[in-house]
N, C-alpha and C. Protein backbone atom coordinates (compact mmCIF):
# COMPACT_ATOMS: atom_id res chain seq x y z
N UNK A 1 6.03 153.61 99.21
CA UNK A 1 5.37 153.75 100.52
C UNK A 1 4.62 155.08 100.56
N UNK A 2 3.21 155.13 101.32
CA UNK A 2 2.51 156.39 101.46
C UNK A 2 2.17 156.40 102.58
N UNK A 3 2.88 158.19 102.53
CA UNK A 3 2.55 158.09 104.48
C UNK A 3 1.44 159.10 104.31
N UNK A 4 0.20 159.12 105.34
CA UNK A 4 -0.19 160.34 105.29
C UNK A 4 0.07 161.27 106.79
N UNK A 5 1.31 161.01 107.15
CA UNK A 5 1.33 161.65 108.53
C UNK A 5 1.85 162.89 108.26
N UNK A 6 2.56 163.49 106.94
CA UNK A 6 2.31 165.04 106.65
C UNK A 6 1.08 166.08 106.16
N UNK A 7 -0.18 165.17 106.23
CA UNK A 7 -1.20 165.70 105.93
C UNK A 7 -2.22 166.09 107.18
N UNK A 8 -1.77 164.97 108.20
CA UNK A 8 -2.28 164.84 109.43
C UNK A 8 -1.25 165.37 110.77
N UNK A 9 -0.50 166.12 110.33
CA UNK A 9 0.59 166.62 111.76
C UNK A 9 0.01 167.77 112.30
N UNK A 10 -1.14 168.25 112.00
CA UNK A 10 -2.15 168.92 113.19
C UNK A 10 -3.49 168.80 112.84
N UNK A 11 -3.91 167.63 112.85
CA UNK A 11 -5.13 167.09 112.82
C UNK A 11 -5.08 166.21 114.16
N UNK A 12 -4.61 165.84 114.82
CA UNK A 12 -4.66 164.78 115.79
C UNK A 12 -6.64 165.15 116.30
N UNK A 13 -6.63 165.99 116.90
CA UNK A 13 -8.10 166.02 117.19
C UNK A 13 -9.30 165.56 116.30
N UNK A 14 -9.29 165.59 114.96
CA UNK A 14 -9.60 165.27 113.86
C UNK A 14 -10.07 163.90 114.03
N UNK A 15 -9.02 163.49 113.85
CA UNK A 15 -8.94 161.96 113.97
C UNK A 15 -9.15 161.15 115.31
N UNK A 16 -8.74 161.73 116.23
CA UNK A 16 -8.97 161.06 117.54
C UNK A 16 -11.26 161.24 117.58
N UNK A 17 -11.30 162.09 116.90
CA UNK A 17 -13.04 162.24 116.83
C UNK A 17 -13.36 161.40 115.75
N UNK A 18 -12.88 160.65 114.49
CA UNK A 18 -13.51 159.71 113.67
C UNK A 18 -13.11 158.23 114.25
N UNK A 19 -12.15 157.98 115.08
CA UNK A 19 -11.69 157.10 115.75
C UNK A 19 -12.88 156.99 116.71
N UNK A 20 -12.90 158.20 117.58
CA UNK A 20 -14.18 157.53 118.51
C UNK A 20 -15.35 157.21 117.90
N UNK A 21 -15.47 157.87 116.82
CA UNK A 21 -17.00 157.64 116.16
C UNK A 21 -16.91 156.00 115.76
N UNK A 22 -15.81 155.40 114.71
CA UNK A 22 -16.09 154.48 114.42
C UNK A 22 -15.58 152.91 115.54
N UNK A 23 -15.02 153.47 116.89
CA UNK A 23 -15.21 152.53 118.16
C UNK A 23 -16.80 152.30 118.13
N UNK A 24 -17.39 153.48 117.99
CA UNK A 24 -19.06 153.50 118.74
C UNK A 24 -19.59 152.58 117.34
N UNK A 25 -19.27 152.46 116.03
CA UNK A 25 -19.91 151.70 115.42
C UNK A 25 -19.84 150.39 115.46
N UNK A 26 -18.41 149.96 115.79
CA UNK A 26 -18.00 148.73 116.18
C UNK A 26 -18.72 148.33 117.18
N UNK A 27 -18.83 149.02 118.46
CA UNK A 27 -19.40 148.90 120.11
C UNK A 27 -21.10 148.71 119.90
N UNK A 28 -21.75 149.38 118.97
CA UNK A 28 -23.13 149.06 118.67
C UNK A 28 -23.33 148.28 118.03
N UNK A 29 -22.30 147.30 117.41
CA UNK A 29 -22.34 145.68 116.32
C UNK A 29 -22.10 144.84 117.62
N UNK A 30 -21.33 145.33 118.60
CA UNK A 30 -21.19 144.49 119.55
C UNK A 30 -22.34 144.47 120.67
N UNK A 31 -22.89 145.40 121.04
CA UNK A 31 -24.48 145.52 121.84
C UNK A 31 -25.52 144.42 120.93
N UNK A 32 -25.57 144.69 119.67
CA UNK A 32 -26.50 143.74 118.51
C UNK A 32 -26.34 142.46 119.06
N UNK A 33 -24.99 141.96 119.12
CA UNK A 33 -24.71 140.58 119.63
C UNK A 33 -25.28 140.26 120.98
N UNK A 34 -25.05 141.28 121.73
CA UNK A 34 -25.49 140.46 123.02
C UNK A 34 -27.28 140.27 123.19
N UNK A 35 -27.63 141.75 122.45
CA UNK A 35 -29.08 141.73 122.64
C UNK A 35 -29.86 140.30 121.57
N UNK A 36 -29.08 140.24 120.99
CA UNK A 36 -30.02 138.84 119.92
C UNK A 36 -28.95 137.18 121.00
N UNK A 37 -28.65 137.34 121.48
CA UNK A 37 -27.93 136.31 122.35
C UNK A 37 -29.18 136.32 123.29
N UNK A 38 -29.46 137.24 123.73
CA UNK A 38 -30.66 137.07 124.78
C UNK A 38 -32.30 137.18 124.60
N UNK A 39 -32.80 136.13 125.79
CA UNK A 39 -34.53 136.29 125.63
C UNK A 39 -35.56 136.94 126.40
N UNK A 40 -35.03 137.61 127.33
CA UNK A 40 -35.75 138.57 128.07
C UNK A 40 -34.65 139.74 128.62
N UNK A 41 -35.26 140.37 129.15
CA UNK A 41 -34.63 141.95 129.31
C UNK A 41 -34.21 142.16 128.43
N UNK A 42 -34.64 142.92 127.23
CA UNK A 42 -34.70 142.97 126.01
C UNK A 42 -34.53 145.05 125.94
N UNK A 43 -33.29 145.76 125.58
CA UNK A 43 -33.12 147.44 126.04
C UNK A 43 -32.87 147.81 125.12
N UNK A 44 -33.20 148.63 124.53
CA UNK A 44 -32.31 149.92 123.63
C UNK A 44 -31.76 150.80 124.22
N UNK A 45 -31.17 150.74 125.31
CA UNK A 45 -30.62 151.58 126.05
C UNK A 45 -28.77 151.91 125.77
N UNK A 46 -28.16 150.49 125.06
CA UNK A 46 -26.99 150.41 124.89
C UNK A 46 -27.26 151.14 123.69
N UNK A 47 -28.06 150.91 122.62
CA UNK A 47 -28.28 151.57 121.30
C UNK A 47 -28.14 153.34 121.35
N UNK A 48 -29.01 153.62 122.07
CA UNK A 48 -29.20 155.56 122.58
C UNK A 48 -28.21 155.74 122.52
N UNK A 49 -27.42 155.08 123.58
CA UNK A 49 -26.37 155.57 124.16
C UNK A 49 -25.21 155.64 123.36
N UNK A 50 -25.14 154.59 122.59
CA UNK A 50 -23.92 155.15 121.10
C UNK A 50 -24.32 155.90 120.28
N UNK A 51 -25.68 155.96 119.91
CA UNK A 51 -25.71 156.40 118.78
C UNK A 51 -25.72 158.49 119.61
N UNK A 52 -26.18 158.39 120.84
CA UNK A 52 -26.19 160.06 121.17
C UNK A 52 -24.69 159.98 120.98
N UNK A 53 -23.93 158.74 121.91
CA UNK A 53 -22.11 159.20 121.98
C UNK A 53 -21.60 159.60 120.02
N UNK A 54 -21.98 159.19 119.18
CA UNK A 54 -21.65 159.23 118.07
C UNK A 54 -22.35 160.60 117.52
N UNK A 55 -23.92 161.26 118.21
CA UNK A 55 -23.76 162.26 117.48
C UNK A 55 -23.09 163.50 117.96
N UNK A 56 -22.49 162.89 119.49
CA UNK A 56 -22.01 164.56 119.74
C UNK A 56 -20.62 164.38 119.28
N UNK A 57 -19.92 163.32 118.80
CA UNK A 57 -18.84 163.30 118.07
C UNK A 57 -18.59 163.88 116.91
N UNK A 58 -20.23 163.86 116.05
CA UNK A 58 -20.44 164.39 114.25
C UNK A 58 -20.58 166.60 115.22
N UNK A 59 -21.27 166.54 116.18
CA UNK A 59 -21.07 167.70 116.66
C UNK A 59 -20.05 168.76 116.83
N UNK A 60 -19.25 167.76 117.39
CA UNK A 60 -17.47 168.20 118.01
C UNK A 60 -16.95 168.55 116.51
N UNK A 61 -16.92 167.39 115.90
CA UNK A 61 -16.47 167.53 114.43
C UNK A 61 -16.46 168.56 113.67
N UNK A 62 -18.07 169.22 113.43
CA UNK A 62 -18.76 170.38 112.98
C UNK A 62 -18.40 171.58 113.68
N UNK A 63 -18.27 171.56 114.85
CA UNK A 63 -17.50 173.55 115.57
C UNK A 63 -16.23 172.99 115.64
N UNK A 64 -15.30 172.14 115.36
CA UNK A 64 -13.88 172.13 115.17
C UNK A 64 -14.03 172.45 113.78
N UNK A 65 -14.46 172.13 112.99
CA UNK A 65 -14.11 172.44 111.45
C UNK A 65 -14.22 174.24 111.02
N UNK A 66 -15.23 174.62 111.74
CA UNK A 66 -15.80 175.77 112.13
C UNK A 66 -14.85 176.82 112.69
N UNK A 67 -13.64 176.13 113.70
CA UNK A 67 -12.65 177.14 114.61
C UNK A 67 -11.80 176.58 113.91
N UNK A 68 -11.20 175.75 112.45
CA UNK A 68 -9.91 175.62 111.88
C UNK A 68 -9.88 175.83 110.86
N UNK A 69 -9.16 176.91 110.49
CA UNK A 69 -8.78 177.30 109.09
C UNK A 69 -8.18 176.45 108.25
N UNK A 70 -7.24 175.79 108.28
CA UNK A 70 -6.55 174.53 107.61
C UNK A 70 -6.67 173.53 108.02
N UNK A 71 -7.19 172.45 107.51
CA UNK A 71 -6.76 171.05 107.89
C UNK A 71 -5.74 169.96 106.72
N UNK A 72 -5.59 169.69 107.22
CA UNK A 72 -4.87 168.16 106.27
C UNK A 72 -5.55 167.73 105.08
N UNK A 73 -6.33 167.41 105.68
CA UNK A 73 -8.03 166.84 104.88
C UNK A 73 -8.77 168.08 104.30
N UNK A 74 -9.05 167.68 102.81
CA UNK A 74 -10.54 168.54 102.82
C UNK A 74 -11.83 168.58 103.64
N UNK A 75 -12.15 169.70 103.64
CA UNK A 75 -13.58 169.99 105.14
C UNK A 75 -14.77 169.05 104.75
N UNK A 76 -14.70 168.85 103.29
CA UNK A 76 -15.97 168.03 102.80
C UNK A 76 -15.53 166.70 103.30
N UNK A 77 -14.40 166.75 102.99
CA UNK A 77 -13.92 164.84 103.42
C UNK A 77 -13.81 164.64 104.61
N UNK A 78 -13.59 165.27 105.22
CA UNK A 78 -13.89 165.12 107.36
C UNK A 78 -15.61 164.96 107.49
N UNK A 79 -16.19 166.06 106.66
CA UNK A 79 -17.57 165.74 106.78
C UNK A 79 -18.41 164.64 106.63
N UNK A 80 -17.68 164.52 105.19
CA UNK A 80 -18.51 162.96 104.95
C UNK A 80 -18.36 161.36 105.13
N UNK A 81 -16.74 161.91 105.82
CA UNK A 81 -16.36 160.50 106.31
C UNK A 81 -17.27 160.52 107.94
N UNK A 82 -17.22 161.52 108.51
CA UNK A 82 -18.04 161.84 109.65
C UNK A 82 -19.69 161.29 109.51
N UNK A 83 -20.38 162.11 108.50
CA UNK A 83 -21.70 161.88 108.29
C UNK A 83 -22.05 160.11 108.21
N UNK A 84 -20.93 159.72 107.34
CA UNK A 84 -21.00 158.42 106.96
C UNK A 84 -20.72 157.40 107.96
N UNK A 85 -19.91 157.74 108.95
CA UNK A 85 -19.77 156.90 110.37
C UNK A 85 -21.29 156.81 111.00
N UNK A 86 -21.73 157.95 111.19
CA UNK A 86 -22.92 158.23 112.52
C UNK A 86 -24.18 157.47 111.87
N UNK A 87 -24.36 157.47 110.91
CA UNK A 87 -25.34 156.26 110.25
C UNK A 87 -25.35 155.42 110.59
N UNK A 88 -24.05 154.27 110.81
CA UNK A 88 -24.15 153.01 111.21
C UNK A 88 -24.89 152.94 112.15
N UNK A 89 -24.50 153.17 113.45
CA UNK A 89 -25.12 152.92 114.65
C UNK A 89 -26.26 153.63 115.00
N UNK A 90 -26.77 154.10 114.09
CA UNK A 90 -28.41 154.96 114.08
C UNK A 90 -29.23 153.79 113.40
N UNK A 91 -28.41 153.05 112.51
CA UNK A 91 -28.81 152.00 111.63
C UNK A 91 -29.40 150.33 112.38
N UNK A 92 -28.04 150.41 113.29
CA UNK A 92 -28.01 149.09 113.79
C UNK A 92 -28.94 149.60 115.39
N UNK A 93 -29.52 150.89 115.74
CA UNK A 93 -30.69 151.19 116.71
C UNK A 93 -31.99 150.78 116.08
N UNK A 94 -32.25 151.29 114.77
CA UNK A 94 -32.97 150.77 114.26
C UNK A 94 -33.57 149.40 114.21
N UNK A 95 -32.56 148.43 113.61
CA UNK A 95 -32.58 147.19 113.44
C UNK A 95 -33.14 146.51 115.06
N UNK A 96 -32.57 147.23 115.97
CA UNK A 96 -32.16 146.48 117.01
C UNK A 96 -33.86 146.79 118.07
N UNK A 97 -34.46 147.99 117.20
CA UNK A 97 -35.67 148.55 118.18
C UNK A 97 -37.20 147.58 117.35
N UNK A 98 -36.73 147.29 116.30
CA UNK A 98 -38.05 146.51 115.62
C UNK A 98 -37.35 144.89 115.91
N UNK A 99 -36.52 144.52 116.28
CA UNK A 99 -35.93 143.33 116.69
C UNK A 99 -37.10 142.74 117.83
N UNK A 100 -37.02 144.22 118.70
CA UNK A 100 -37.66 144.24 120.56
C UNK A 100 -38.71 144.24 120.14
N UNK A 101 -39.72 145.12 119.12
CA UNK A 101 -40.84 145.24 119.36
C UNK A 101 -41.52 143.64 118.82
N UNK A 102 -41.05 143.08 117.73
CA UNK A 102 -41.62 141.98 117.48
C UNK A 102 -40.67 140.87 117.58
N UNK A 103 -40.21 140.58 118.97
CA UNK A 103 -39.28 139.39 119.03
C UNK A 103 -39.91 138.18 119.07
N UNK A 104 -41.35 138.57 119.78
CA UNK A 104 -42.19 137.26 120.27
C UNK A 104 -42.17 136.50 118.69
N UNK A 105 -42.00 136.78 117.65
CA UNK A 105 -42.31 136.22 116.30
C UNK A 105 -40.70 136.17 115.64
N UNK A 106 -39.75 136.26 115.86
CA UNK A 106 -38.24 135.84 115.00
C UNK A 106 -37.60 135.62 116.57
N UNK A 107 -37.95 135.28 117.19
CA UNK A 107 -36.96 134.59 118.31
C UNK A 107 -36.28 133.51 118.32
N UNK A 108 -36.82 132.39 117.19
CA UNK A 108 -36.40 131.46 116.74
C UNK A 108 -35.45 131.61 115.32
N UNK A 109 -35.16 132.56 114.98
CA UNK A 109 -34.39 132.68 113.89
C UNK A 109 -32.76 132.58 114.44
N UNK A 110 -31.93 132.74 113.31
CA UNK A 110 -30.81 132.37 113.93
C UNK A 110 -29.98 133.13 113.48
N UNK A 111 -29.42 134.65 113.96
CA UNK A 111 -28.76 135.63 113.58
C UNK A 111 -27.47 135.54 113.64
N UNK A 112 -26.39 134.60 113.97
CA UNK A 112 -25.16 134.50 114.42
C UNK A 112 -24.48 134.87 113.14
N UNK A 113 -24.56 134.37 112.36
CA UNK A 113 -23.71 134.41 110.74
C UNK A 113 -23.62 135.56 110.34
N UNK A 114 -25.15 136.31 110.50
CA UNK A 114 -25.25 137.82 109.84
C UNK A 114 -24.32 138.62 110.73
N UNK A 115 -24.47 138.42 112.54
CA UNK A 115 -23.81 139.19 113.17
C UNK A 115 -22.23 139.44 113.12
N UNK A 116 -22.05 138.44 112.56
CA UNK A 116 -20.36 137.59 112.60
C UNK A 116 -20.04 138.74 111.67
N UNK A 117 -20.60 138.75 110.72
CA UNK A 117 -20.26 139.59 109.24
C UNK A 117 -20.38 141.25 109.88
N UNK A 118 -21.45 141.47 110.26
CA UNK A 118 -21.67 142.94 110.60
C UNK A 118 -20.14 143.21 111.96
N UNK A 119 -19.65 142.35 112.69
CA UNK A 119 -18.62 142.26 113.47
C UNK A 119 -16.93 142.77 112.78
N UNK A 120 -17.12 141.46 111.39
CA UNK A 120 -16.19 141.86 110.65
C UNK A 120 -15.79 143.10 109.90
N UNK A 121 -16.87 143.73 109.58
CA UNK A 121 -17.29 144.89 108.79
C UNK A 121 -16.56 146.22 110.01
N UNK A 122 -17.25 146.38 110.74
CA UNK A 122 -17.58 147.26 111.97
C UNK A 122 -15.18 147.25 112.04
N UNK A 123 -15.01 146.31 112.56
CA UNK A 123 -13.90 146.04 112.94
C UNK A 123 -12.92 146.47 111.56
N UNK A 124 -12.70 146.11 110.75
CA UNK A 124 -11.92 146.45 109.54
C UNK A 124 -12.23 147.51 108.94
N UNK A 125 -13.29 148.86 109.19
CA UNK A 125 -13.48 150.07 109.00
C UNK A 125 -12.90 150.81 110.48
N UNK A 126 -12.59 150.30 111.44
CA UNK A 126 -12.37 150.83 112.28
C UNK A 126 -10.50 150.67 112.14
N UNK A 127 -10.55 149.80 111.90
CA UNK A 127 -8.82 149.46 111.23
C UNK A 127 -8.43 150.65 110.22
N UNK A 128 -9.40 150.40 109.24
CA UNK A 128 -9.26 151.50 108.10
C UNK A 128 -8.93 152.74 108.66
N UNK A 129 -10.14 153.49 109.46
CA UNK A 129 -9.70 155.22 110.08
C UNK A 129 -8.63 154.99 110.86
N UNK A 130 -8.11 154.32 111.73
CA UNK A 130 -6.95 154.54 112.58
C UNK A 130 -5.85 154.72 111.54
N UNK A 131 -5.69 153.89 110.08
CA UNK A 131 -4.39 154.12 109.16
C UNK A 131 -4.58 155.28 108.69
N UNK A 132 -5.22 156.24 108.85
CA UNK A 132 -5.64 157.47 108.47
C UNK A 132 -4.27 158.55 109.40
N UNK A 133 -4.26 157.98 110.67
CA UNK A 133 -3.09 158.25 111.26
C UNK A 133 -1.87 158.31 111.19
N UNK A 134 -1.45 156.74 110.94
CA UNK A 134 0.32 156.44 110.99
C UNK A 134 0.20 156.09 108.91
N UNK A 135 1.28 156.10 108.77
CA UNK A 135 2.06 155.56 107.39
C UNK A 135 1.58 154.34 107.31
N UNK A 136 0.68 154.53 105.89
CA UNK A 136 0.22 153.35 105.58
C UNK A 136 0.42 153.14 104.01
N UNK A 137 0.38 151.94 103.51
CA UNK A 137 0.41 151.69 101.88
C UNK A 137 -0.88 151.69 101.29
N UNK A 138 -0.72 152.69 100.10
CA UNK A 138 -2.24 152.61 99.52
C UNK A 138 -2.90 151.57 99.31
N UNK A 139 -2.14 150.53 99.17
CA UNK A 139 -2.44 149.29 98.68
C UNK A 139 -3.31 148.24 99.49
N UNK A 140 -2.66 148.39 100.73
CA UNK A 140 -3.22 147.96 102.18
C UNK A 140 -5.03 148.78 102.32
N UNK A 141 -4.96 149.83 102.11
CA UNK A 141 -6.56 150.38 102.44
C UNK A 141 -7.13 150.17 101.01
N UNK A 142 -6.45 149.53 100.07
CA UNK A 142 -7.13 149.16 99.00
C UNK A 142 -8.09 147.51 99.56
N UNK A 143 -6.92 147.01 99.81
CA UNK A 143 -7.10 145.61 100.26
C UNK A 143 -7.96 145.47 101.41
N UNK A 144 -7.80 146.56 102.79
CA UNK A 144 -9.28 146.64 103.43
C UNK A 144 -10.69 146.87 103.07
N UNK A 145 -10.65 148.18 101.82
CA UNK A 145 -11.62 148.26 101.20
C UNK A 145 -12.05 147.07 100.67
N UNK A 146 -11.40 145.85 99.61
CA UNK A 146 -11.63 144.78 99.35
C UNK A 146 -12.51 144.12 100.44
N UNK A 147 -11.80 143.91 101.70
CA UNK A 147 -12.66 142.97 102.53
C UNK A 147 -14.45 143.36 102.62
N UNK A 148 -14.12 144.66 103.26
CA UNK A 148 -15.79 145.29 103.04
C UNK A 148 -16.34 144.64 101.60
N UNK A 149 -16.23 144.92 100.57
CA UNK A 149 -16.92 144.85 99.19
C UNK A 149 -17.19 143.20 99.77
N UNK A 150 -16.25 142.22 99.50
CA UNK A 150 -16.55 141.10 99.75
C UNK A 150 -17.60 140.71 100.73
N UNK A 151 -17.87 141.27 102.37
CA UNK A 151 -18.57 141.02 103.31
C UNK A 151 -20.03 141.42 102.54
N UNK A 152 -19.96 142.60 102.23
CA UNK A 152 -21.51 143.12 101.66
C UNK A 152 -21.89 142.21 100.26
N UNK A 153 -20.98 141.37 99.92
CA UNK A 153 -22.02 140.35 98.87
C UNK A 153 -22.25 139.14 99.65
N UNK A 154 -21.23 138.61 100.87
CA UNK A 154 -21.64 137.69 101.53
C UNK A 154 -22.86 137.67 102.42
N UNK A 155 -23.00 139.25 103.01
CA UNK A 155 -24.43 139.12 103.57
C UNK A 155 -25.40 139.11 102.62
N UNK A 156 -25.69 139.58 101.48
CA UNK A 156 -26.62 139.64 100.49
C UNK A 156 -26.75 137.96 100.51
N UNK A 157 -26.12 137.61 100.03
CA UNK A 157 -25.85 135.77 99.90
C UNK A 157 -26.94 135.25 101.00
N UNK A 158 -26.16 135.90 102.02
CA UNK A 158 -26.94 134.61 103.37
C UNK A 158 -28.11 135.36 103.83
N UNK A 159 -28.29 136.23 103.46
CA UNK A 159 -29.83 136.92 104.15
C UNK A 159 -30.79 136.38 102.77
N UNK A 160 -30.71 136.37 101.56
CA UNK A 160 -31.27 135.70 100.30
C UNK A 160 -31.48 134.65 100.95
N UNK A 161 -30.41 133.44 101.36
CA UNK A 161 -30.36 132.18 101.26
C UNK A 161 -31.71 132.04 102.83
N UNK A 162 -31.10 132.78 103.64
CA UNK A 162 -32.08 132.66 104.97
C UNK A 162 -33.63 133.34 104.68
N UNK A 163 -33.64 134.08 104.26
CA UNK A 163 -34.76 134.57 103.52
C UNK A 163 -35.69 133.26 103.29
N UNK A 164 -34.86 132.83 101.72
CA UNK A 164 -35.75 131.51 101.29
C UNK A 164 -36.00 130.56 101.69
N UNK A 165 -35.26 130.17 102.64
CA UNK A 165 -35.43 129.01 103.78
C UNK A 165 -36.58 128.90 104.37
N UNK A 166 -36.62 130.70 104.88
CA UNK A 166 -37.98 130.90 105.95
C UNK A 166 -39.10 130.66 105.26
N UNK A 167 -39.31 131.54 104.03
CA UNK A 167 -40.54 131.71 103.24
C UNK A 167 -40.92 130.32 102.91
N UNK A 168 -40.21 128.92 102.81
CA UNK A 168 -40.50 127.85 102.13
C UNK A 168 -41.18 127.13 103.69
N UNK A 169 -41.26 127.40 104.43
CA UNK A 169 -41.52 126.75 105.91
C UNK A 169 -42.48 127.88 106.89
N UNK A 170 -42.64 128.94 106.52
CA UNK A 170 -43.38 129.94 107.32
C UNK A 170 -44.72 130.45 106.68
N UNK A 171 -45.63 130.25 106.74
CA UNK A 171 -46.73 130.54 106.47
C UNK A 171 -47.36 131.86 106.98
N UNK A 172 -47.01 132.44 107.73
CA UNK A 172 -47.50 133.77 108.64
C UNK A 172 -46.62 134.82 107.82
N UNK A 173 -47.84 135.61 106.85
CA UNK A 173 -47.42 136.82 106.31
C UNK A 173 -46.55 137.66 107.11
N UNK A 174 -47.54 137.79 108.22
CA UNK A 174 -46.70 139.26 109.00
C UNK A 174 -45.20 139.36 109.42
N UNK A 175 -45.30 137.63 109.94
CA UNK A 175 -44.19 137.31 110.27
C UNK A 175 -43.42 137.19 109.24
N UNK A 176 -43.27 137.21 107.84
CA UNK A 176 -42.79 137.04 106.65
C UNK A 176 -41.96 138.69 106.39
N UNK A 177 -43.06 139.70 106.53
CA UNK A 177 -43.02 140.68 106.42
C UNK A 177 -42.01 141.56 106.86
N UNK A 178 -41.87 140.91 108.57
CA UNK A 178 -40.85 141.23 109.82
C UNK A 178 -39.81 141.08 109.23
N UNK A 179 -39.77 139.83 109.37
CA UNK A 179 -38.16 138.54 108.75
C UNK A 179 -37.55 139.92 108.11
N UNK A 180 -38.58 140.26 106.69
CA UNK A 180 -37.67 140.82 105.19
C UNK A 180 -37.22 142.15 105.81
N UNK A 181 -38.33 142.78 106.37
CA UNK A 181 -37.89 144.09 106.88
C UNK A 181 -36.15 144.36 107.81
N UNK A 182 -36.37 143.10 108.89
CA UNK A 182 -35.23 142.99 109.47
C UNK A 182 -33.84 143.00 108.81
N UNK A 183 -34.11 141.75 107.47
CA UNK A 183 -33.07 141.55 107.01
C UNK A 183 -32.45 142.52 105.95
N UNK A 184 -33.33 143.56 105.69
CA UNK A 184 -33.30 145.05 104.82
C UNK A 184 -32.62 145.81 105.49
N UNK A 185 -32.64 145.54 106.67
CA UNK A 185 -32.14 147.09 107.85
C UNK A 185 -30.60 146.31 108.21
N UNK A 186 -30.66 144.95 108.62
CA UNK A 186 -29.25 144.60 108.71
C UNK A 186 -28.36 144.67 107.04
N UNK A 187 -28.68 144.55 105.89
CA UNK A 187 -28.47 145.03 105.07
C UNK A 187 -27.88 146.25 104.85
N UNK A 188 -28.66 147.11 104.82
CA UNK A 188 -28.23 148.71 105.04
C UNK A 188 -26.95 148.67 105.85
N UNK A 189 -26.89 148.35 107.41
CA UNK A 189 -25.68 148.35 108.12
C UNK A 189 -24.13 148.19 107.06
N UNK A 190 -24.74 146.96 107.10
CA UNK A 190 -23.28 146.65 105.86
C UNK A 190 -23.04 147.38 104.70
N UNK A 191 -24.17 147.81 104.53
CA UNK A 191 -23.74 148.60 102.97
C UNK A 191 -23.41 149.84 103.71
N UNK A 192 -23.81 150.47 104.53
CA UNK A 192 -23.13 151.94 105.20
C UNK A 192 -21.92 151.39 105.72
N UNK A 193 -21.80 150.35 106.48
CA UNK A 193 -19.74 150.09 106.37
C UNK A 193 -18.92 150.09 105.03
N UNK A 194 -19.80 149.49 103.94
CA UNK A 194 -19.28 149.38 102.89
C UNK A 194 -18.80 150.49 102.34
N UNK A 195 -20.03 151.57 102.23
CA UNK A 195 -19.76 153.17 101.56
C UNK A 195 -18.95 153.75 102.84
N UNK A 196 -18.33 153.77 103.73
CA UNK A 196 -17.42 154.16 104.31
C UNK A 196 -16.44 153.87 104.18
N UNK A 197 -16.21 152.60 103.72
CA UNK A 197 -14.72 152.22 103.90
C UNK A 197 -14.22 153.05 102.14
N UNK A 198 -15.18 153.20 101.35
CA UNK A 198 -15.11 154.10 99.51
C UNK A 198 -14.86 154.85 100.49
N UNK A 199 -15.48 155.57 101.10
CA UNK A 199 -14.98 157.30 101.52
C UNK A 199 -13.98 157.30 101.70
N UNK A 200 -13.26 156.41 102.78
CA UNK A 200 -12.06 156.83 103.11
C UNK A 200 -11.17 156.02 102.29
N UNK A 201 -10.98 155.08 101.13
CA UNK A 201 -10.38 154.94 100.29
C UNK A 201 -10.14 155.89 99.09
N UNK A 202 -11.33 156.92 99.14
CA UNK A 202 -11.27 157.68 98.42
C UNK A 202 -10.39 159.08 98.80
N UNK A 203 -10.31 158.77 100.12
CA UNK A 203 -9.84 160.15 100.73
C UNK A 203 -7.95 160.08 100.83
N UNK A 204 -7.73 158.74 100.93
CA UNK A 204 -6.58 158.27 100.92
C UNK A 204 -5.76 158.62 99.47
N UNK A 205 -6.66 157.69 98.58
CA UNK A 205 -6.27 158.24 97.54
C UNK A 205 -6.14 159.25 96.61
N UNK A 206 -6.96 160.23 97.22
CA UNK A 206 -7.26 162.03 96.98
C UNK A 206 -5.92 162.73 97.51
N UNK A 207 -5.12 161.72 98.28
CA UNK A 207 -3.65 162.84 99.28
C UNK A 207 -2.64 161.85 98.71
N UNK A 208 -2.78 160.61 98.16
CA UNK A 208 -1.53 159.77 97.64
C UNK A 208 -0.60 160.31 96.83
């Protein structure tokens, strides 16, 4: 059994700040959903709003590391598990602001599958940092890490497969253009859950 709660018995602030960060990544996979669920009133307003709540979290992070001489964790590994959170949901603003500007042209596409996955992702990295807390088995954040790796070849799979679908039935470059771009940026998402959930498998296993 590996606990890391002697590495973390005065970190609580630490962690209660990568915890909120990766709620806000989860919470901006969950804004994605509602905004592609809908066909008018179309906001990035839920987007801002996590991704500012997420950077004053990478903020807090940065003058706490700054006023603590010791932590549990190495300072690089708070950092870059930090740096590596606040991406997502800068990621999925992205996705979500070229979604609005050219919806009149992929409104008919059908995002549920990809979202499902970016849901799963978001949620089982957020699982991951909370075991960062209590006594956990290496084996277990091995096996979460697993799930991520698996999700990021399943979206590759179905954004390929949806990809070719479109291109064999869509004749409108631009709109061709959109599609790939979109499905590049929801891409990225998953692969930045993916390289997060390495960080903190790596960080786990750096104190095992």
């Amino acid at each position: 059994m590996f606990s890391l709660q002697s590495f973390f018995s005065k970190d609580d602030k630490f962690l209660d700040l990568l915890e909120g960060s990766a709620k806000e990544c989860r919470d901006s996979v969950a804004a994605l959903q509602k905004l592609l669920g809908r066909t008018d009133g179309l906001s990035l307003d839920e987007f801002i709003a996590s991704r500012r709540r997420n950077k004053q979290i990478s903020n807090e992070i940065a003058e706490l590391l700054c006023r603590t001489s010791i932590t549990g964790l190495e300072r690089e590994d708070i950092e870059a598990l930090a740096n590596s959170l606040y991406k997502i949901p800068k990621t999925v603003e992205k996705f979500a602001e070229r979604y609005i500007l050219f919806s009149d042209r992929v409104s008919g596409l059908q995002w549920q599958q990809h979202v499902e996955l970016l849901a799963g992702a978001s949620t089982t990295l957020l699982t991951m940092v909370k075991e960062l807390r209590s006594s956990s088995e290496l084996e277990k954040i091995k096996g979460q890490n697993d799930i991520l790796q698996k999700v990021e070849g399943d979206a590759d799979k179905l954004m390929l497969a949806a990809f070719g679908e479109l291109c064999s039935r869509e004749k409108d470059p631009v709109t061709l253009i959109v599609v790939k771009d979109l499905y590049e940026l929801l891409e990225k998402v998953v692969d930045r859950c993916r390289d997060t959930g390495i960080v903190i498998s790596n960080i786990v296993l750096k104190n095992s």
